[in-house]
PDB file of N, CA and C in Angstrom:
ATOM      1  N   UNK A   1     -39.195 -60.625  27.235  1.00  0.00           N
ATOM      2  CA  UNK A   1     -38.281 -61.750  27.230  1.00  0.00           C
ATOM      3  C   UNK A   1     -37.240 -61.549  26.127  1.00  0.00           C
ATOM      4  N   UNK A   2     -35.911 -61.951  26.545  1.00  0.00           N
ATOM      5  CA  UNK A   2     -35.110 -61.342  25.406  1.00  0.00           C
ATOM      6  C   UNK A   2     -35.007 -62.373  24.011  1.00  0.00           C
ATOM      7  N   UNK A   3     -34.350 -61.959  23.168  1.00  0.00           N
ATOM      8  CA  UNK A   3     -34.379 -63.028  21.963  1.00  0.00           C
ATOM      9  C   UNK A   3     -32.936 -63.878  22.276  1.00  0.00           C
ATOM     10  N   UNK A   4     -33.089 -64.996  21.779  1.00  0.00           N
ATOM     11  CA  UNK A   4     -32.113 -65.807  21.964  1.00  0.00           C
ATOM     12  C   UNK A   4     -31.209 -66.044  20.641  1.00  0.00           C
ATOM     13  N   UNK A   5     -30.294 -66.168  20.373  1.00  0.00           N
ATOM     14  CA  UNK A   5     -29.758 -66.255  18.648  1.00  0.00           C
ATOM     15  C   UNK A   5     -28.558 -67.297  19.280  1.00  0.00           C
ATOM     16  N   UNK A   6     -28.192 -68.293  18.706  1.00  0.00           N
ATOM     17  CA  UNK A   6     -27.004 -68.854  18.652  1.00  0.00           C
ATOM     18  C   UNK A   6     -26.146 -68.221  17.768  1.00  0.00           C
ATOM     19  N   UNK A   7     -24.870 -68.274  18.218  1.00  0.00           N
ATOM     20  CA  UNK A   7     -23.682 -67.460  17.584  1.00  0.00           C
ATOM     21  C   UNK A   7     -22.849 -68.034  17.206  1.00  0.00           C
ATOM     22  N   UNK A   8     -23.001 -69.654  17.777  1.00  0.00           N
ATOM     23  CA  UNK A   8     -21.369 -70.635  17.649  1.00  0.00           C
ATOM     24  C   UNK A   8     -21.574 -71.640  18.677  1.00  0.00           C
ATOM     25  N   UNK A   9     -20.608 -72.542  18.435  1.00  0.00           N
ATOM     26  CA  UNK A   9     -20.224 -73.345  19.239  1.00  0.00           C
ATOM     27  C   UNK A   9     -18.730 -72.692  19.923  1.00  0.00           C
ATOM     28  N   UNK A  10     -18.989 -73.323  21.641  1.00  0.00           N
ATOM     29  CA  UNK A  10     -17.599 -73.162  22.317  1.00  0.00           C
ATOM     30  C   UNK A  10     -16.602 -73.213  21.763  1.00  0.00           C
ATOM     31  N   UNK A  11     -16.194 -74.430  21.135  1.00  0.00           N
ATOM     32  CA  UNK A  11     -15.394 -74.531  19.939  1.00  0.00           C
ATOM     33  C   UNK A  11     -14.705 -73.538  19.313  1.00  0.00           C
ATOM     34  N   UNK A  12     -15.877 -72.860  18.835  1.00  0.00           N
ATOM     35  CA  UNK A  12     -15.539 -71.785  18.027  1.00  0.00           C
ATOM     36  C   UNK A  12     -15.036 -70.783  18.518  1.00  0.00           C
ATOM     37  N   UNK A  13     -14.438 -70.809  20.016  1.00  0.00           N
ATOM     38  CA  UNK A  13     -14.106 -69.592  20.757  1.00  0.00           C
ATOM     39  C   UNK A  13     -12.566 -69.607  21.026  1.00  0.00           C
ATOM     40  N   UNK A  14     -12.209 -71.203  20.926  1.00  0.00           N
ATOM     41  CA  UNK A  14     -10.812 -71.460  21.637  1.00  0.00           C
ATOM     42  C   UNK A  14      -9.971 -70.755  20.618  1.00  0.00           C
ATOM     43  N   UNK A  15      -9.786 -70.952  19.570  1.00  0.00           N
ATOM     44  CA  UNK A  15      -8.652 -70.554  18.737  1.00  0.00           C
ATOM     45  C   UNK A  15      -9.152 -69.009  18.417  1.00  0.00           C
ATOM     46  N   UNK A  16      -9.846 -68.489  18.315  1.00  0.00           N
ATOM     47  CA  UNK A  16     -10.231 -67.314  17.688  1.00  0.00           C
ATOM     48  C   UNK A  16     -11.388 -66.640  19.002  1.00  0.00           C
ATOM     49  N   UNK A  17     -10.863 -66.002  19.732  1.00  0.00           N
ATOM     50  CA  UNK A  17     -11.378 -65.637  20.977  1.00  0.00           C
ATOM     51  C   UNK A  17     -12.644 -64.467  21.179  1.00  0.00           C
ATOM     52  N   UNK A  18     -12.519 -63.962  20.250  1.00  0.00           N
ATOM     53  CA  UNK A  18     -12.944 -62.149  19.893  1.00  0.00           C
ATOM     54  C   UNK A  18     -14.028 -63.059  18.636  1.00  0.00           C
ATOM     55  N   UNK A  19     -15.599 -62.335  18.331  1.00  0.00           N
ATOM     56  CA  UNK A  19     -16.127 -62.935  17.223  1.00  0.00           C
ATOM     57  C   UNK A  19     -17.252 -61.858  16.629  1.00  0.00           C
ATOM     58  N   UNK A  20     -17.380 -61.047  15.940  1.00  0.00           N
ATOM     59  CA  UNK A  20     -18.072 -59.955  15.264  1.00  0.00           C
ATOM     60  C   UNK A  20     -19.283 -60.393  14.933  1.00  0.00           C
ATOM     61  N   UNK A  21     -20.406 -60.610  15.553  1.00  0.00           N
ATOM     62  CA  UNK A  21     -21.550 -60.734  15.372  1.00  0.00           C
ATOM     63  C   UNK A  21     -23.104 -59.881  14.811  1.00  0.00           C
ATOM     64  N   UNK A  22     -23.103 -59.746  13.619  1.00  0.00           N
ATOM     65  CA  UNK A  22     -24.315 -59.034  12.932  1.00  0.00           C
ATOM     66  C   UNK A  22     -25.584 -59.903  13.095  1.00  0.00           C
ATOM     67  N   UNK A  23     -26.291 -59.469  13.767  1.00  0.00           N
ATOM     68  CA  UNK A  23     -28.046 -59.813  13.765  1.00  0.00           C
ATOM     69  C   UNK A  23     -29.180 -58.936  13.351  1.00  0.00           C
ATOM     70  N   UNK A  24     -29.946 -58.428  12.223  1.00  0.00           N
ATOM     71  CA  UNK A  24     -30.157 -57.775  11.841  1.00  0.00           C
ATOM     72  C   UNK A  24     -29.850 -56.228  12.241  1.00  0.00           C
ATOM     73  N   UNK A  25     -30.261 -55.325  13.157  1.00  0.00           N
ATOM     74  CA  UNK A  25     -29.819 -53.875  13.746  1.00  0.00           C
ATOM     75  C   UNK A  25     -28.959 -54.056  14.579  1.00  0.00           C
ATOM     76  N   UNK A  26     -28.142 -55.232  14.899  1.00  0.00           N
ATOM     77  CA  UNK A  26     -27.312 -55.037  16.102  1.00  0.00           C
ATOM     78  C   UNK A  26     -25.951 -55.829  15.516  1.00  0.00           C
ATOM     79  N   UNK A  27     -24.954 -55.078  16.167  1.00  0.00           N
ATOM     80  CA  UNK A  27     -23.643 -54.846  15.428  1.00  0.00           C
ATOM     81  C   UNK A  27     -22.907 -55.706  17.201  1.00  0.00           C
ATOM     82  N   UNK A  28     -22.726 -56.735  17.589  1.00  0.00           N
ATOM     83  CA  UNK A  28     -22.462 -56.922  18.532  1.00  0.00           C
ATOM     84  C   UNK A  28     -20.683 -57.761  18.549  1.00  0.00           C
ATOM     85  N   UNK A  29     -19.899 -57.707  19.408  1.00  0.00           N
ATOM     86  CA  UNK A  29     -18.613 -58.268  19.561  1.00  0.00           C
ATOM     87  C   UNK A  29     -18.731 -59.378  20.863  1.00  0.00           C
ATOM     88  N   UNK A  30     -18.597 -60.244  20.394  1.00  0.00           N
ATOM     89  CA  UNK A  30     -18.258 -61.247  21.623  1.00  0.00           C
ATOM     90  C   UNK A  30     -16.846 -61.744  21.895  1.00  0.00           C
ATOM     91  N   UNK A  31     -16.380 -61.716  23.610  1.00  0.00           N
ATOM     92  CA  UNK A  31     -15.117 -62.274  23.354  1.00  0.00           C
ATOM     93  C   UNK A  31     -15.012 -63.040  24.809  1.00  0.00           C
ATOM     94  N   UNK A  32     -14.263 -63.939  24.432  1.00  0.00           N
ATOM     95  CA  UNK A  32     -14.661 -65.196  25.396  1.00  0.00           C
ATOM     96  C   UNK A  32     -12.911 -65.172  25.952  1.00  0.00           C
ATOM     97  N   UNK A  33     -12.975 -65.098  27.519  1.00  0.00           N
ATOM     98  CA  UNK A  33     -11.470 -65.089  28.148  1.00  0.00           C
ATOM     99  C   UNK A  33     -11.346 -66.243  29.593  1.00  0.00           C
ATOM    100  N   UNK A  34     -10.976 -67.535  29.233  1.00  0.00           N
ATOM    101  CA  UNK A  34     -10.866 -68.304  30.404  1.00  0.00           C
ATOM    102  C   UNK A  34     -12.007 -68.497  30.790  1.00  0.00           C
ATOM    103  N   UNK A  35     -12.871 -68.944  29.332  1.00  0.00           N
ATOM    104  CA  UNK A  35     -13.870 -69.419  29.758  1.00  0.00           C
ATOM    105  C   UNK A  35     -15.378 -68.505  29.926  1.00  0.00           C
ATOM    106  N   UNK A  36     -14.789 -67.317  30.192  1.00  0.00           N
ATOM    107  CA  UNK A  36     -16.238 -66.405  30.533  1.00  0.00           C
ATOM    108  C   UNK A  36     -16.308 -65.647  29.004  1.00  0.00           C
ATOM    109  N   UNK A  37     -17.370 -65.466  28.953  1.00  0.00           N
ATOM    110  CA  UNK A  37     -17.887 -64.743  27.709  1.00  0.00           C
ATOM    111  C   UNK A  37     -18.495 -63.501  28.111  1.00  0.00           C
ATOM    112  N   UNK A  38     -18.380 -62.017  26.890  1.00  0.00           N
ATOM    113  CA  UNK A  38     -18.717 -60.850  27.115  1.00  0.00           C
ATOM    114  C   UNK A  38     -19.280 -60.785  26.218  1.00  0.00           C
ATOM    115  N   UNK A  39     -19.938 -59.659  25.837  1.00  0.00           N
ATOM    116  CA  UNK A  39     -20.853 -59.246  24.449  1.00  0.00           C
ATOM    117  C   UNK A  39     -20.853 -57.461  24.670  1.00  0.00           C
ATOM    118  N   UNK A  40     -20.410 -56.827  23.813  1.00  0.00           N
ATOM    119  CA  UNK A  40     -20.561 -55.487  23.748  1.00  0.00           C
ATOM    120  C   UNK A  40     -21.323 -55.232  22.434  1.00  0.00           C
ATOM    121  N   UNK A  41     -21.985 -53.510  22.401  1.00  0.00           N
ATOM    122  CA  UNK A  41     -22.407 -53.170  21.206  1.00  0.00           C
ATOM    123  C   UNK A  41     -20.762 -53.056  20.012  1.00  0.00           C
ATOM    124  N   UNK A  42     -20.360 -53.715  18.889  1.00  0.00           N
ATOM    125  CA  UNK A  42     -19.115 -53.293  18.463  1.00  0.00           C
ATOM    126  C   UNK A  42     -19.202 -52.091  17.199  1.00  0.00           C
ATOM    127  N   UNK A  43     -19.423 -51.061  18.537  1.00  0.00           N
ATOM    128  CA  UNK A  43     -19.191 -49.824  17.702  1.00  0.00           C
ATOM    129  C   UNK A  43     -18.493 -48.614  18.718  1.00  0.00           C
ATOM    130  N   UNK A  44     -17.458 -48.110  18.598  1.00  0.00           N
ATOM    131  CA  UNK A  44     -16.993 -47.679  19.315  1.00  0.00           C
ATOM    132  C   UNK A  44     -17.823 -45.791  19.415  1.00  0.00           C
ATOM    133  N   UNK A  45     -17.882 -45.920  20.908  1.00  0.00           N
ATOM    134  CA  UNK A  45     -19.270 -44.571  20.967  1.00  0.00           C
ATOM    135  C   UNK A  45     -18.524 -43.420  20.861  1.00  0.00           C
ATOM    136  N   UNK A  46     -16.735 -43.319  20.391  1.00  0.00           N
ATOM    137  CA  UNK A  46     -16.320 -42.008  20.242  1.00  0.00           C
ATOM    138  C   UNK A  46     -16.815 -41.774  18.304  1.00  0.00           C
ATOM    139  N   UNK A  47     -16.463 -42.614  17.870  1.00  0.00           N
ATOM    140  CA  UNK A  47     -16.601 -43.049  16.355  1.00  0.00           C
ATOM    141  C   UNK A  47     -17.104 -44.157  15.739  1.00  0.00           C
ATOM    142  N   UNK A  48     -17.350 -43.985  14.553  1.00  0.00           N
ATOM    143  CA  UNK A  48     -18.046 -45.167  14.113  1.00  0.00           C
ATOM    144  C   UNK A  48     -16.945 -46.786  13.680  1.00  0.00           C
ATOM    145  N   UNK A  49     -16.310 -46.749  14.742  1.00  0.00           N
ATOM    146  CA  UNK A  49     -15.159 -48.264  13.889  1.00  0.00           C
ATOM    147  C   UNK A  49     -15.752 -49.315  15.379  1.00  0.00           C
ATOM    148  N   UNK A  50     -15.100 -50.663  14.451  1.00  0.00           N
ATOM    149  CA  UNK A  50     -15.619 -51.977  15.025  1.00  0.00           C
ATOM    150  C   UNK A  50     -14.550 -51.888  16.232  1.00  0.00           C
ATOM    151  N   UNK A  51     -14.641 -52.486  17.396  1.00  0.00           N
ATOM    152  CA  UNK A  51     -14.350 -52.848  18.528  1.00  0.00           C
ATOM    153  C   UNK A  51     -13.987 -54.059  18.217  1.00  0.00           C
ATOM    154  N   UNK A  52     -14.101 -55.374  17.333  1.00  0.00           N
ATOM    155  CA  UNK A  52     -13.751 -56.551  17.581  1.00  0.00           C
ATOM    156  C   UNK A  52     -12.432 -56.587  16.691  1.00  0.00           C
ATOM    157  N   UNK A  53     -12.278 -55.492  15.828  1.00  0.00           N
ATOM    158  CA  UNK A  53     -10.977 -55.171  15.199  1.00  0.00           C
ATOM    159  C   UNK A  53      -9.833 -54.875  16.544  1.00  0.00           C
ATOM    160  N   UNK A  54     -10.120 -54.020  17.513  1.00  0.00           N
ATOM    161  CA  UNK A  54      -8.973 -53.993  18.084  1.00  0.00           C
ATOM    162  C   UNK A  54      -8.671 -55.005  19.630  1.00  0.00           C
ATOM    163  N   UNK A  55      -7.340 -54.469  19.804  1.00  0.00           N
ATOM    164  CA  UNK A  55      -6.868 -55.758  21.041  1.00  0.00           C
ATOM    165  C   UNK A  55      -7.546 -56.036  22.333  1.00  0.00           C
ATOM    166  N   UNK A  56      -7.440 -57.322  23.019  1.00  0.00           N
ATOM    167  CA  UNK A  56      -8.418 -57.684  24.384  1.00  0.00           C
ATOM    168  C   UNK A  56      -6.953 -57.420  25.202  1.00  0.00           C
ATOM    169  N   UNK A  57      -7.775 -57.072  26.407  1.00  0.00           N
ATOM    170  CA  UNK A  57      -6.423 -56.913  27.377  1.00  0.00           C
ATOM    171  C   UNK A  57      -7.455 -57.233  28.443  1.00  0.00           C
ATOM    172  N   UNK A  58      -7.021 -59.285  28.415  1.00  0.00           N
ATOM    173  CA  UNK A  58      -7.614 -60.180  29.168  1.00  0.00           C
ATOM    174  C   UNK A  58      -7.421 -59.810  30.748  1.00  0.00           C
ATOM    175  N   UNK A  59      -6.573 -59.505  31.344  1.00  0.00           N
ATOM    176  CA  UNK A  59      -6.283 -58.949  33.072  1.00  0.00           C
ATOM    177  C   UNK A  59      -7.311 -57.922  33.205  1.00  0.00           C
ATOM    178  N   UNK A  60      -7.360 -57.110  32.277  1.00  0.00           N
ATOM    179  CA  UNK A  60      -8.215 -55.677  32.417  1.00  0.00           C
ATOM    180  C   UNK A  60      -9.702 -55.931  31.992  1.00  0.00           C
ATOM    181  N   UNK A  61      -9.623 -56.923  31.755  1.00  0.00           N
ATOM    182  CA  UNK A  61     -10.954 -57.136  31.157  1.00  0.00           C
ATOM    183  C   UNK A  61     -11.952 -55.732  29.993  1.00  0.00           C
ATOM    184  N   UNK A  62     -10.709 -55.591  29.279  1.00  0.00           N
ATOM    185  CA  UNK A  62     -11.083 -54.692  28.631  1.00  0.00           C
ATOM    186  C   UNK A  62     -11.084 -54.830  27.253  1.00  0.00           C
ATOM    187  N   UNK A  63     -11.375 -54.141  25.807  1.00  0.00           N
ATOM    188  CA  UNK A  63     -10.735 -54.516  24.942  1.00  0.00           C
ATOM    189  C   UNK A  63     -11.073 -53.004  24.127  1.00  0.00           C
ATOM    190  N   UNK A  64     -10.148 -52.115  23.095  1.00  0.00           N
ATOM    191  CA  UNK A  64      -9.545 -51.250  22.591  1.00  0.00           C
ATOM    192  C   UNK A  64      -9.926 -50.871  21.160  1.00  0.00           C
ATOM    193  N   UNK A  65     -10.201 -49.843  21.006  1.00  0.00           N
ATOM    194  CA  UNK A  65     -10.767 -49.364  19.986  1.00  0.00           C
ATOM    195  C   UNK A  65      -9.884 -49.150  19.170  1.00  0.00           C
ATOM    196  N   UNK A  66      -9.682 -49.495  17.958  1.00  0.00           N
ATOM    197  CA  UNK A  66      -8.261 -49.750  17.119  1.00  0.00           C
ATOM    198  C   UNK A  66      -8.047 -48.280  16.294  1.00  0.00           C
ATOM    199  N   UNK A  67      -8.804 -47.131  16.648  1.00  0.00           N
ATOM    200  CA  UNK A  67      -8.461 -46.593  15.631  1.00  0.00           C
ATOM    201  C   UNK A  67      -8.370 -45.189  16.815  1.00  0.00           C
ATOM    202  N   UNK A  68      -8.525 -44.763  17.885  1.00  0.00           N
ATOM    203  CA  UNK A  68      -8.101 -43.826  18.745  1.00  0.00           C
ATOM    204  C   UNK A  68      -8.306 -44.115  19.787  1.00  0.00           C
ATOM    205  N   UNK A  69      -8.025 -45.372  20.566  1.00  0.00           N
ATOM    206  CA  UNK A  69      -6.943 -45.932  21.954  1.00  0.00           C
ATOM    207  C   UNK A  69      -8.004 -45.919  22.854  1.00  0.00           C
ATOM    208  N   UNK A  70      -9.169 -45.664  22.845  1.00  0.00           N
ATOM    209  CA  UNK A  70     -10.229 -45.562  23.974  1.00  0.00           C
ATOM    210  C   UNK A  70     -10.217 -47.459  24.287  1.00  0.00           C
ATOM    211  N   UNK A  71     -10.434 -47.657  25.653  1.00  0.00           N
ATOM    212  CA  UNK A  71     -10.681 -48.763  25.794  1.00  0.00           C
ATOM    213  C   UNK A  71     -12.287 -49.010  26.808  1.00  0.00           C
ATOM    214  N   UNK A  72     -12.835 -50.127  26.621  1.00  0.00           N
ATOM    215  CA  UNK A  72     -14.236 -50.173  27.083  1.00  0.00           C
ATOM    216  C   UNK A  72     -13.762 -51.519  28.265  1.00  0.00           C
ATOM    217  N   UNK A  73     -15.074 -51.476  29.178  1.00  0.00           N
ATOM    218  CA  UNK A  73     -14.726 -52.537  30.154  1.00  0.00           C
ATOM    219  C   UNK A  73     -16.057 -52.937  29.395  1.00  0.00           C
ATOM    220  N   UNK A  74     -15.150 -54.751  29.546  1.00  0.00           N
ATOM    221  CA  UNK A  74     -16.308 -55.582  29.352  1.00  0.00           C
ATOM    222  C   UNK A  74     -17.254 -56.238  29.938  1.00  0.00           C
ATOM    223  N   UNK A  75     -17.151 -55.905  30.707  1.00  0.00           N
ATOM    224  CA  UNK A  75     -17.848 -56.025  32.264  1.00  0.00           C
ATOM    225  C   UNK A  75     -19.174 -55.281  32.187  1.00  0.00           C
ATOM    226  N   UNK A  76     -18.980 -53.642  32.070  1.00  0.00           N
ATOM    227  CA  UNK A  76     -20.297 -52.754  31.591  1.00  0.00           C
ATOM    228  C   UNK A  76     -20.120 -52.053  30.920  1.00  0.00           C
ATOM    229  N   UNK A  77     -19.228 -51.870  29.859  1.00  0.00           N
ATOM    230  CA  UNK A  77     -19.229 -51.258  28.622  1.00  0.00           C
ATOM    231  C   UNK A  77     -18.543 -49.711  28.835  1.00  0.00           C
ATOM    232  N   UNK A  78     -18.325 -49.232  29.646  1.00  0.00           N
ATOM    233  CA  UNK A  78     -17.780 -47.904  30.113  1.00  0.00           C
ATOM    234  C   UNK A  78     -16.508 -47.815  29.704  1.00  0.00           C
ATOM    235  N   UNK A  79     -16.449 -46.511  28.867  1.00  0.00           N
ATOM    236  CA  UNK A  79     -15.010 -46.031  28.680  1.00  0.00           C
ATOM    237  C   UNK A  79     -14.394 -46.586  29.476  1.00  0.00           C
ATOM    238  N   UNK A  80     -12.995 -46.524  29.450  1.00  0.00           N
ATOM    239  CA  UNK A  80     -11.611 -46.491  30.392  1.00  0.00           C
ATOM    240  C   UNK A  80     -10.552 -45.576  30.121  1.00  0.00           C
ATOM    241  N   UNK A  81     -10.713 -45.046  29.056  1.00  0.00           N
ATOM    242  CA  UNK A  81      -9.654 -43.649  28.654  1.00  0.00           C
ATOM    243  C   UNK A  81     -10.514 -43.166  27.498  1.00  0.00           C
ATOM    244  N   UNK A  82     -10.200 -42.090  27.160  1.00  0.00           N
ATOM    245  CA  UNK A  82     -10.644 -41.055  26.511  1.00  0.00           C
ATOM    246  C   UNK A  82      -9.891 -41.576  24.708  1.00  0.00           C
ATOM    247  N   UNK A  83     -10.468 -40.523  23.977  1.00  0.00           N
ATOM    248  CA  UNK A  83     -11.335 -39.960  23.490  1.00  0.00           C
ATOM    249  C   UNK A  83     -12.963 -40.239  23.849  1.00  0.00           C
ATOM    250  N   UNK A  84     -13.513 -41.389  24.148  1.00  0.00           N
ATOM    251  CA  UNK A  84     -14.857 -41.658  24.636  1.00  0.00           C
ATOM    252  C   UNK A  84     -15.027 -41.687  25.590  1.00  0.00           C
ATOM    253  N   UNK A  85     -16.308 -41.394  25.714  1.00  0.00           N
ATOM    254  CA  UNK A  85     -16.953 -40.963  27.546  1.00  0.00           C
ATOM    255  C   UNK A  85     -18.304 -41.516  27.699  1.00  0.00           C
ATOM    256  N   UNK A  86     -18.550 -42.146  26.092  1.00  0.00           N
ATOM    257  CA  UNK A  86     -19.943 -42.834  26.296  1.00  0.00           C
ATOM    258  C   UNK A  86     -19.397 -44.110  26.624  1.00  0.00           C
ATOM    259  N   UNK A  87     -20.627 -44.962  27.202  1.00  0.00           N
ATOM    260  CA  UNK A  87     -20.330 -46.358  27.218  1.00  0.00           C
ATOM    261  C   UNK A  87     -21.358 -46.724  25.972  1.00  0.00           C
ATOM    262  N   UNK A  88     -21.039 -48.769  25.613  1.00  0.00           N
ATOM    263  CA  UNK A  88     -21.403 -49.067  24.839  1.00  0.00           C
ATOM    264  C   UNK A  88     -22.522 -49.898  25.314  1.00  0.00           C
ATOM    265  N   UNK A  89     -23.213 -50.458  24.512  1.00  0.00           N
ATOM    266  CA  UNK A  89     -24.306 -51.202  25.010  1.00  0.00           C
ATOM    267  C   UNK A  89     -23.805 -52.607  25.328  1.00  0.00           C
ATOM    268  N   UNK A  90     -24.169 -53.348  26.268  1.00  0.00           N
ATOM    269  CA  UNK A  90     -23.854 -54.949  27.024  1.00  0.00           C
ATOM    270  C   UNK A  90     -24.639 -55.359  26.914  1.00  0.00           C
ATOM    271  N   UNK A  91     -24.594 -57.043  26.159  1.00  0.00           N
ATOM    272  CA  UNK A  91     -25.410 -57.851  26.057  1.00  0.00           C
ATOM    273  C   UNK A  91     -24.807 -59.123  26.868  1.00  0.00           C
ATOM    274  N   UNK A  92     -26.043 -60.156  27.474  1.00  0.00           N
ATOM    275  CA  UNK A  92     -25.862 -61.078  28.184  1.00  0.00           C
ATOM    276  C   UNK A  92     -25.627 -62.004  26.984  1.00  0.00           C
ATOM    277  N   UNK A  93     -24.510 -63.335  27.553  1.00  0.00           N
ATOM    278  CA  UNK A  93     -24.114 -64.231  27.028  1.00  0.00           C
ATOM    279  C   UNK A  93     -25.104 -65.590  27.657  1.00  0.00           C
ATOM    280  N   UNK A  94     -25.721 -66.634  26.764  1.00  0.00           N
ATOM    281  CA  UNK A  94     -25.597 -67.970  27.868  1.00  0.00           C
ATOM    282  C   UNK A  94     -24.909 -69.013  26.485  1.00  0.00           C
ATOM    283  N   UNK A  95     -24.725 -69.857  27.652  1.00  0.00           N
ATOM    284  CA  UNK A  95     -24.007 -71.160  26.959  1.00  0.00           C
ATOM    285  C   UNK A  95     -24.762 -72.470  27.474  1.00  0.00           C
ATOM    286  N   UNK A  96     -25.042 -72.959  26.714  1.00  0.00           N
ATOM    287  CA  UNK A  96     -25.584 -74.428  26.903  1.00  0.00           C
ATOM    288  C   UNK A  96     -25.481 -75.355  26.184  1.00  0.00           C
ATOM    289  N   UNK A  97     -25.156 -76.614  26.621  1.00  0.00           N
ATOM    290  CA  UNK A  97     -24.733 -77.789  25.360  1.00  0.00           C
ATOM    291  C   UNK A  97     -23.870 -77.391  24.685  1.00  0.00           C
ATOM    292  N   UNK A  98     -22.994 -76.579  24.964  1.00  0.00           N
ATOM    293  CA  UNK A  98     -21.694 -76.056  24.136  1.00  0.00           C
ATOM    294  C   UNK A  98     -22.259 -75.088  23.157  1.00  0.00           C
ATOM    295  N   UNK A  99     -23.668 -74.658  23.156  1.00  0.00           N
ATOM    296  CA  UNK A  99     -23.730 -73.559  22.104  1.00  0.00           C
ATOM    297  C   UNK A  99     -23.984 -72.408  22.734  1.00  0.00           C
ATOM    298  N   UNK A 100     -23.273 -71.448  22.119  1.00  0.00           N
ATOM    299  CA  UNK A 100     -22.745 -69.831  22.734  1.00  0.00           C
ATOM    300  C   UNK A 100     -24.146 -69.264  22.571  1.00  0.00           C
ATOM    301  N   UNK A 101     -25.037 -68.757  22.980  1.00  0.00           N
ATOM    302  CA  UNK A 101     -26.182 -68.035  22.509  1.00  0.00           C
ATOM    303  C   UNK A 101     -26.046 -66.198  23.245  1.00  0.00           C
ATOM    304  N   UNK A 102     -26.508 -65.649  22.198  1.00  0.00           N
ATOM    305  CA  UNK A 102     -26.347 -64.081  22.472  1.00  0.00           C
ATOM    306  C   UNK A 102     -27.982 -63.524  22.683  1.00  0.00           C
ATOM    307  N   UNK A 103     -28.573 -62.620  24.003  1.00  0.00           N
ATOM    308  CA  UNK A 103     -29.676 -62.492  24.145  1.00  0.00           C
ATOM    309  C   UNK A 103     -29.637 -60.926  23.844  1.00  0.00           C
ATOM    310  N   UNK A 104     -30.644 -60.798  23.083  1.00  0.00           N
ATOM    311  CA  UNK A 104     -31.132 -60.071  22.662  1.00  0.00           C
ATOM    312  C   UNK A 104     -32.234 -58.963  23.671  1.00  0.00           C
ATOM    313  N   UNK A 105     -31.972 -58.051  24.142  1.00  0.00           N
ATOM    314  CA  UNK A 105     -32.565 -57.445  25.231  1.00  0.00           C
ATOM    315  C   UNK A 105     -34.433 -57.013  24.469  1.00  0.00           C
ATOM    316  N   UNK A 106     -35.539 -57.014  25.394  1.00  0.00           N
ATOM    317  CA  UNK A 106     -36.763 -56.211  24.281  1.00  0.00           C
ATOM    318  C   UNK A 106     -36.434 -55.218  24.113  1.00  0.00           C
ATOM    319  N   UNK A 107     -35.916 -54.126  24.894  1.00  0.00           N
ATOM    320  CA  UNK A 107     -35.640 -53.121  24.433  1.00  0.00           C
ATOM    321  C   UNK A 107     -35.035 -52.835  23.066  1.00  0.00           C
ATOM    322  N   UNK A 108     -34.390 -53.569  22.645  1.00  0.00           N
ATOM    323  CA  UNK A 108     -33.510 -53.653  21.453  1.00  0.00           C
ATOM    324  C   UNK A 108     -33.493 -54.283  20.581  1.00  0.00           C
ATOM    325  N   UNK A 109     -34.650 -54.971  20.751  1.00  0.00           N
ATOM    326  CA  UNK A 109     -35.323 -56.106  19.401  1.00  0.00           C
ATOM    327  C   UNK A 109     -36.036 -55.120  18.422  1.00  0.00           C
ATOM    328  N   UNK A 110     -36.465 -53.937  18.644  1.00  0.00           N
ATOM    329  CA  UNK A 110     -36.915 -52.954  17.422  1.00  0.00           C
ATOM    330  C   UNK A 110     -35.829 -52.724  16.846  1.00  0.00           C
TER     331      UNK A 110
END
């Protein structure tokens, strides 16, 4: 069963869309577009820089690794241009009562 962590309130999504989330071993980016929410691992798998540092490109549902142009779908985490060819890890979002909660897969609770 996965772990559940609250991350925020909805609230907390409107003005500031993109949100860098540390839970002990997991380095995760959430970014919330018209309502739907994503969760990636935020580490970009060509190099070691944050993903919630660079831009969302809401149509593409993608968002850009700020420091050599690779972009990931947020959908399933898969490259979209190069330098990277790994994908990143995807975590499920739920929302209830207006609080954003980020699940924690078992696999990834060690």
């Amino acid at each position: 069963m996965p772990e559940r962590i609250a991350i925020g309130q909805e609230a907390d999504f409107v003005d500031k869309p993109v949100k860098r989330v540390d839970y002990e071993t997991h380095r995760v980016v959430v970014v919330r577009i018209e309502g739907d929410y994503y969760a990636l691992g935020d580490k970009c798998s060509h190099a070691n820089f944050s993903l919630s540092e660079g831009e969302v490109y809401e149509a593409e549902r993608e968002i850009e690794c700020w420091k050599h142009g690779s972009t990931f779908s947020l959908l399933d985490g898969k490259p979209q241009s190069l330098p990277a060819v790994k994908p990143v890890p995807v975590y499920e979002i739920e929302v209830e009562s207006g609080t954003v909660y980020l699940l924690i897969p078992e696999e990834r609770q060690k």
